[in-house]
N, C-alpha and C. Protein backbone atom coordinates (compact mmCIF):
# COMPACT_ATOMS: atom_id res chain seq x y z
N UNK A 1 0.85 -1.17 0.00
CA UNK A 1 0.00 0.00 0.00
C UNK A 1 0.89 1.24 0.00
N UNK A 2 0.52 2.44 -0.96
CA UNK A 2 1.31 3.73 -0.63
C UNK A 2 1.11 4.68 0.45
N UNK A 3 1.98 5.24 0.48
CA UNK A 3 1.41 6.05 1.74
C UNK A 3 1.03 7.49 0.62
N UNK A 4 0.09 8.24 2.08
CA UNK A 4 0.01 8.80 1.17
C UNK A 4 -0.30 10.70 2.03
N UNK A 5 0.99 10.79 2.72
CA UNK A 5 1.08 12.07 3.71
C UNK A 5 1.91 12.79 2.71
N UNK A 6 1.43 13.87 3.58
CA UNK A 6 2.16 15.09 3.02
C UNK A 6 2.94 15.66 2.54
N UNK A 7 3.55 15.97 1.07
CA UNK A 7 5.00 16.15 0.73
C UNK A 7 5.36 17.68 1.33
N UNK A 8 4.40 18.69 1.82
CA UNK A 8 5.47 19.52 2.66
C UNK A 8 6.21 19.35 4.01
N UNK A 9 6.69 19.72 4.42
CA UNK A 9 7.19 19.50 6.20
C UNK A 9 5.74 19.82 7.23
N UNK A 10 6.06 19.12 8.17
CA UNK A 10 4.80 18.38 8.98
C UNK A 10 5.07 19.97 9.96
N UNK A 11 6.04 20.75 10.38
CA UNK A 11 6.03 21.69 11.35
C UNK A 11 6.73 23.02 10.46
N UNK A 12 5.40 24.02 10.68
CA UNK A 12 5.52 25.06 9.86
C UNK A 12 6.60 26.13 10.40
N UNK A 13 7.29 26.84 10.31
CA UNK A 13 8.17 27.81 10.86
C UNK A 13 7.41 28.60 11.54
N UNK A 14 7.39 29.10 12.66
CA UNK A 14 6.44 30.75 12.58
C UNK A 14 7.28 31.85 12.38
N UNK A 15 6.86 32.87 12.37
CA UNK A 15 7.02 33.95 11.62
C UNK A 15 7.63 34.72 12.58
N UNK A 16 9.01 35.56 11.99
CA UNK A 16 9.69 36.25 13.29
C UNK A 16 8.59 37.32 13.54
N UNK A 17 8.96 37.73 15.05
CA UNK A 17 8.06 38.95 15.07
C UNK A 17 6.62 38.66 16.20
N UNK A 18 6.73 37.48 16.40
CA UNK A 18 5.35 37.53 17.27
C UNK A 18 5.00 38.10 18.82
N UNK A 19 6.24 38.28 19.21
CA UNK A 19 6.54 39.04 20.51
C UNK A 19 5.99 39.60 20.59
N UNK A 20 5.44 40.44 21.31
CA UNK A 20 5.33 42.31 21.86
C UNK A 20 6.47 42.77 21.90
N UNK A 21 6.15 43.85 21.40
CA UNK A 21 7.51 44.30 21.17
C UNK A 21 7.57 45.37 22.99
N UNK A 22 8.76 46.61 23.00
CA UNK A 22 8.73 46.87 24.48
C UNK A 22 7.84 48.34 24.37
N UNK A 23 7.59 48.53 23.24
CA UNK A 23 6.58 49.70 23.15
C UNK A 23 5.15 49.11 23.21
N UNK A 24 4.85 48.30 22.59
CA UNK A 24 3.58 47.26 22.92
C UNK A 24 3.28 47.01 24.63
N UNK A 25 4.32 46.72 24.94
CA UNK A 25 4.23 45.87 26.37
C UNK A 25 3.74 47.22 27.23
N UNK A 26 4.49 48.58 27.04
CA UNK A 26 4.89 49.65 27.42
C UNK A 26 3.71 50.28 27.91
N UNK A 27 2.26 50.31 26.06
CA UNK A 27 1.10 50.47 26.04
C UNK A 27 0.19 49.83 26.91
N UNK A 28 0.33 48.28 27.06
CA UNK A 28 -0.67 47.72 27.87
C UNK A 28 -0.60 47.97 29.10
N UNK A 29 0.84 48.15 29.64
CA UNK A 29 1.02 48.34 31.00
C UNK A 29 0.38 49.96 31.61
N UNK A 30 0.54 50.59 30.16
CA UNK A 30 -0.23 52.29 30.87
C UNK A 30 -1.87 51.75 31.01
N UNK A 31 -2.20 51.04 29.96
CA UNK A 31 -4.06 50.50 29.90
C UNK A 31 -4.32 49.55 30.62
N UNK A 32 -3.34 48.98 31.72
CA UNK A 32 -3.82 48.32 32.31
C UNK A 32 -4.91 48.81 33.46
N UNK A 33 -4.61 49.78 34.45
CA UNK A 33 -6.20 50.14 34.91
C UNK A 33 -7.42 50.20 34.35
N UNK A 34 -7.55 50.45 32.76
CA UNK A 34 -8.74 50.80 32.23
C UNK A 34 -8.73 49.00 31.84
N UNK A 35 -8.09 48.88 31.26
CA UNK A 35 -9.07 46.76 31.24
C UNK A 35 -9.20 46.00 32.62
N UNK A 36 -8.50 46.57 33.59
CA UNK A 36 -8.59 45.96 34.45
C UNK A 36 -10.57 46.27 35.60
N UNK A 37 -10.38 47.85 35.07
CA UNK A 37 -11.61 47.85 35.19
C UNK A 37 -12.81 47.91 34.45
N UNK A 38 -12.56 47.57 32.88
CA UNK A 38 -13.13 46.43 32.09
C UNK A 38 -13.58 45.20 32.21
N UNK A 39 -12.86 44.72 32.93
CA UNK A 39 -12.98 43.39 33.43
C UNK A 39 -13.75 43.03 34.20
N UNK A 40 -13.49 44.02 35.70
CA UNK A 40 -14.76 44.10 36.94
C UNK A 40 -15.96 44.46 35.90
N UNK A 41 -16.15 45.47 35.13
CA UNK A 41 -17.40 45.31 34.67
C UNK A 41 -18.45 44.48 33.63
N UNK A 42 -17.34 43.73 33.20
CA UNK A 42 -17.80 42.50 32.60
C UNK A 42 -18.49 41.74 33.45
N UNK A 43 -17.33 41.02 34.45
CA UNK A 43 -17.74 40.24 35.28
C UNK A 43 -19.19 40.92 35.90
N UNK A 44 -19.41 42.01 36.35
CA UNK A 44 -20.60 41.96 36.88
C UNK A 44 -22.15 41.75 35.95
N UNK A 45 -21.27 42.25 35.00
CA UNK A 45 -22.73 42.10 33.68
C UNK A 45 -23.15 40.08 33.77
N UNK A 46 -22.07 39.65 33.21
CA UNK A 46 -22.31 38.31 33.47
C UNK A 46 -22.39 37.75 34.24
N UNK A 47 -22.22 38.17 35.65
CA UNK A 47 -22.95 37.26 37.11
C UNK A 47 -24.66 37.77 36.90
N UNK A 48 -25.01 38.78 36.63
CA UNK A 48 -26.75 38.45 36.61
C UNK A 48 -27.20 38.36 34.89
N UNK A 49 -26.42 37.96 34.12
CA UNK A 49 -27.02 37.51 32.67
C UNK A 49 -28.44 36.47 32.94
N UNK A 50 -28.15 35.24 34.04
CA UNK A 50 -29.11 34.60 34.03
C UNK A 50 -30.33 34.76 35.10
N UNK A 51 -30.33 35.98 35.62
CA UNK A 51 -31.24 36.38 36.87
C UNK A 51 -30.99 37.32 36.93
N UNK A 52 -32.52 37.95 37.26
CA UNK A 52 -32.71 39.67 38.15
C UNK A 52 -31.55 40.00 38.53
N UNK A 53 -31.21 41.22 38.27
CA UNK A 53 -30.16 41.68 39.31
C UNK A 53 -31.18 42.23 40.35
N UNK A 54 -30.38 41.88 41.63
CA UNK A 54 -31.05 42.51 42.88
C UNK A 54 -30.09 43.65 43.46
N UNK A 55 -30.44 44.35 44.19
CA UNK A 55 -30.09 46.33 44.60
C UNK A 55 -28.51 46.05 44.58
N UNK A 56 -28.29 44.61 45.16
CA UNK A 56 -26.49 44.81 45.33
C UNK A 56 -25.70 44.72 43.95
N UNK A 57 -26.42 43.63 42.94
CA UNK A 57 -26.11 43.89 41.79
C UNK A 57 -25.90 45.26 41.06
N UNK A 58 -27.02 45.61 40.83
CA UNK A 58 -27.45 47.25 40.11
C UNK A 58 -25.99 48.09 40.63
N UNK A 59 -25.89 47.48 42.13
CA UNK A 59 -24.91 48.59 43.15
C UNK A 59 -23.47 48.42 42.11
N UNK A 60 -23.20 47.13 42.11
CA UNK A 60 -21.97 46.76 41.88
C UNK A 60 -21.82 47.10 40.19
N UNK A 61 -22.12 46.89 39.17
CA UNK A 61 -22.54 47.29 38.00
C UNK A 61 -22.58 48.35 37.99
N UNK A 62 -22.80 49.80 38.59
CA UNK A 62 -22.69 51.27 38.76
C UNK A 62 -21.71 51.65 39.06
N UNK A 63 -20.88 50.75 40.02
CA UNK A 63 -19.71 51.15 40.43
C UNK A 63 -19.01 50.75 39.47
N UNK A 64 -18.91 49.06 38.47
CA UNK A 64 -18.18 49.39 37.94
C UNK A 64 -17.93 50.25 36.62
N UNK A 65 -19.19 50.59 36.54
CA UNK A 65 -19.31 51.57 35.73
C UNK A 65 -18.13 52.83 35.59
N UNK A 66 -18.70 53.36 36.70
CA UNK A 66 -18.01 54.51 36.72
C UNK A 66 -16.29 54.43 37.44
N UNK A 67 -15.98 53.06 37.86
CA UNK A 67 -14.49 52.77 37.95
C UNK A 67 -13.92 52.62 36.17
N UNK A 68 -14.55 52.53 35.30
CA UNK A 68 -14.24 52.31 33.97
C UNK A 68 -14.17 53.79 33.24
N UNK A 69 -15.29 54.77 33.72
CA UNK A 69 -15.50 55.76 33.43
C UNK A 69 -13.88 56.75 33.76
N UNK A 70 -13.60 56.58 35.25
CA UNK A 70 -12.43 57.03 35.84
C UNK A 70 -11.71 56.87 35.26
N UNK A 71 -11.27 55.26 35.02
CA UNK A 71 -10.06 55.23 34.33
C UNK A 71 -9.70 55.42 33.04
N UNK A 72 -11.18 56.03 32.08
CA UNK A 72 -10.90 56.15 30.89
C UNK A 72 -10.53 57.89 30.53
N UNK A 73 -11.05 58.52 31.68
CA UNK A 73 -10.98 60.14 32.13
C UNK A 73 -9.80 59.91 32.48
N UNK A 74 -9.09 59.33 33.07
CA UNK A 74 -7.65 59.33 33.54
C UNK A 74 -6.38 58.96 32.82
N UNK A 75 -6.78 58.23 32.11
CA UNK A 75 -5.87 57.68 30.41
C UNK A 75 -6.05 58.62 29.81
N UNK A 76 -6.91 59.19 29.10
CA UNK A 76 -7.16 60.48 28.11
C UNK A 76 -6.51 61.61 28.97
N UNK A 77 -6.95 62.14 30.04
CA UNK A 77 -5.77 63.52 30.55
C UNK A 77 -4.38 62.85 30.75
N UNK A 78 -3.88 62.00 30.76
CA UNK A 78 -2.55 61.96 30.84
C UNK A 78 -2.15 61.54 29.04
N UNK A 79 -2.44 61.52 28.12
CA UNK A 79 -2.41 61.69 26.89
C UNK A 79 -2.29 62.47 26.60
N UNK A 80 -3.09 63.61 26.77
CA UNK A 80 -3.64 64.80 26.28
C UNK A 80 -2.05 65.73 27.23
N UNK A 81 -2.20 65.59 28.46
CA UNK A 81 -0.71 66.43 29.06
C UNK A 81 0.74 65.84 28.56
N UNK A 82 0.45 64.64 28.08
CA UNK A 82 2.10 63.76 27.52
C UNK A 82 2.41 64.88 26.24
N UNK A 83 0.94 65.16 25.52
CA UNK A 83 1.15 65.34 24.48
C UNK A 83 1.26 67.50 23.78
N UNK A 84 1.38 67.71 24.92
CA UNK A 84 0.95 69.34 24.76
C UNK A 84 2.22 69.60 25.41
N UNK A 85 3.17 70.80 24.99
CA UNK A 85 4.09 71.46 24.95
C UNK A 85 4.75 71.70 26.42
N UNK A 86 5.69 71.32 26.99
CA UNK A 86 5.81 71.43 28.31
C UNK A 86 5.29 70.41 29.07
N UNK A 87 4.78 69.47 28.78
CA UNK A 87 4.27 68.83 29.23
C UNK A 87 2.74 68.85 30.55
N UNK A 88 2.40 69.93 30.59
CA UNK A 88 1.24 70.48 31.47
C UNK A 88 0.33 70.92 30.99
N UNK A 89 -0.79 71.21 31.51
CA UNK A 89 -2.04 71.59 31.02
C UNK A 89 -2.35 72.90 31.48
């Protein structure tokens, strides 16, 4: 019987470059408060996906609301001062 596998190579090279690079890494580490409080507000959306939220829910979901809100007001002014002359506002 012939065989009958594959005439290219069974393990593909990958591609240089897949790292983060240290400006990448650099970025996530400034956005890390804002996904981090992305995250809390995920999580609270999907603990009552399958039921009422009750008052502590609503509570927690508001807060993380506006912990997301903060940290996205707080990323944008330090952008906005990185990026204006002197560095101050």
């Amino acid at each position: 019987m012939k065989s009958i596998a594959a005439l290219q190579n069974l393990v593909t090279a990958l591609p240089v470059g897949l790292e983060p690079t240290d400006a990448e890494l650099d970025a996530i580490e400034w956005e890390m408060p804002l996904i981090l409080a992305e995250v809390d507000l995920l999580d609270a959306q999907i603990t009552v996906l399958d039921r009422t939220p009750s008052e502590l829910d609503k509570r927690r979901i508001r807060r993380a609301r506006r912990k997301v809100l903060t940290a996205r007001l707080t990323l944008t002014n330090q952008a906005i001062a990185a990026h204006l002359p002197g560095g101050a506002a």
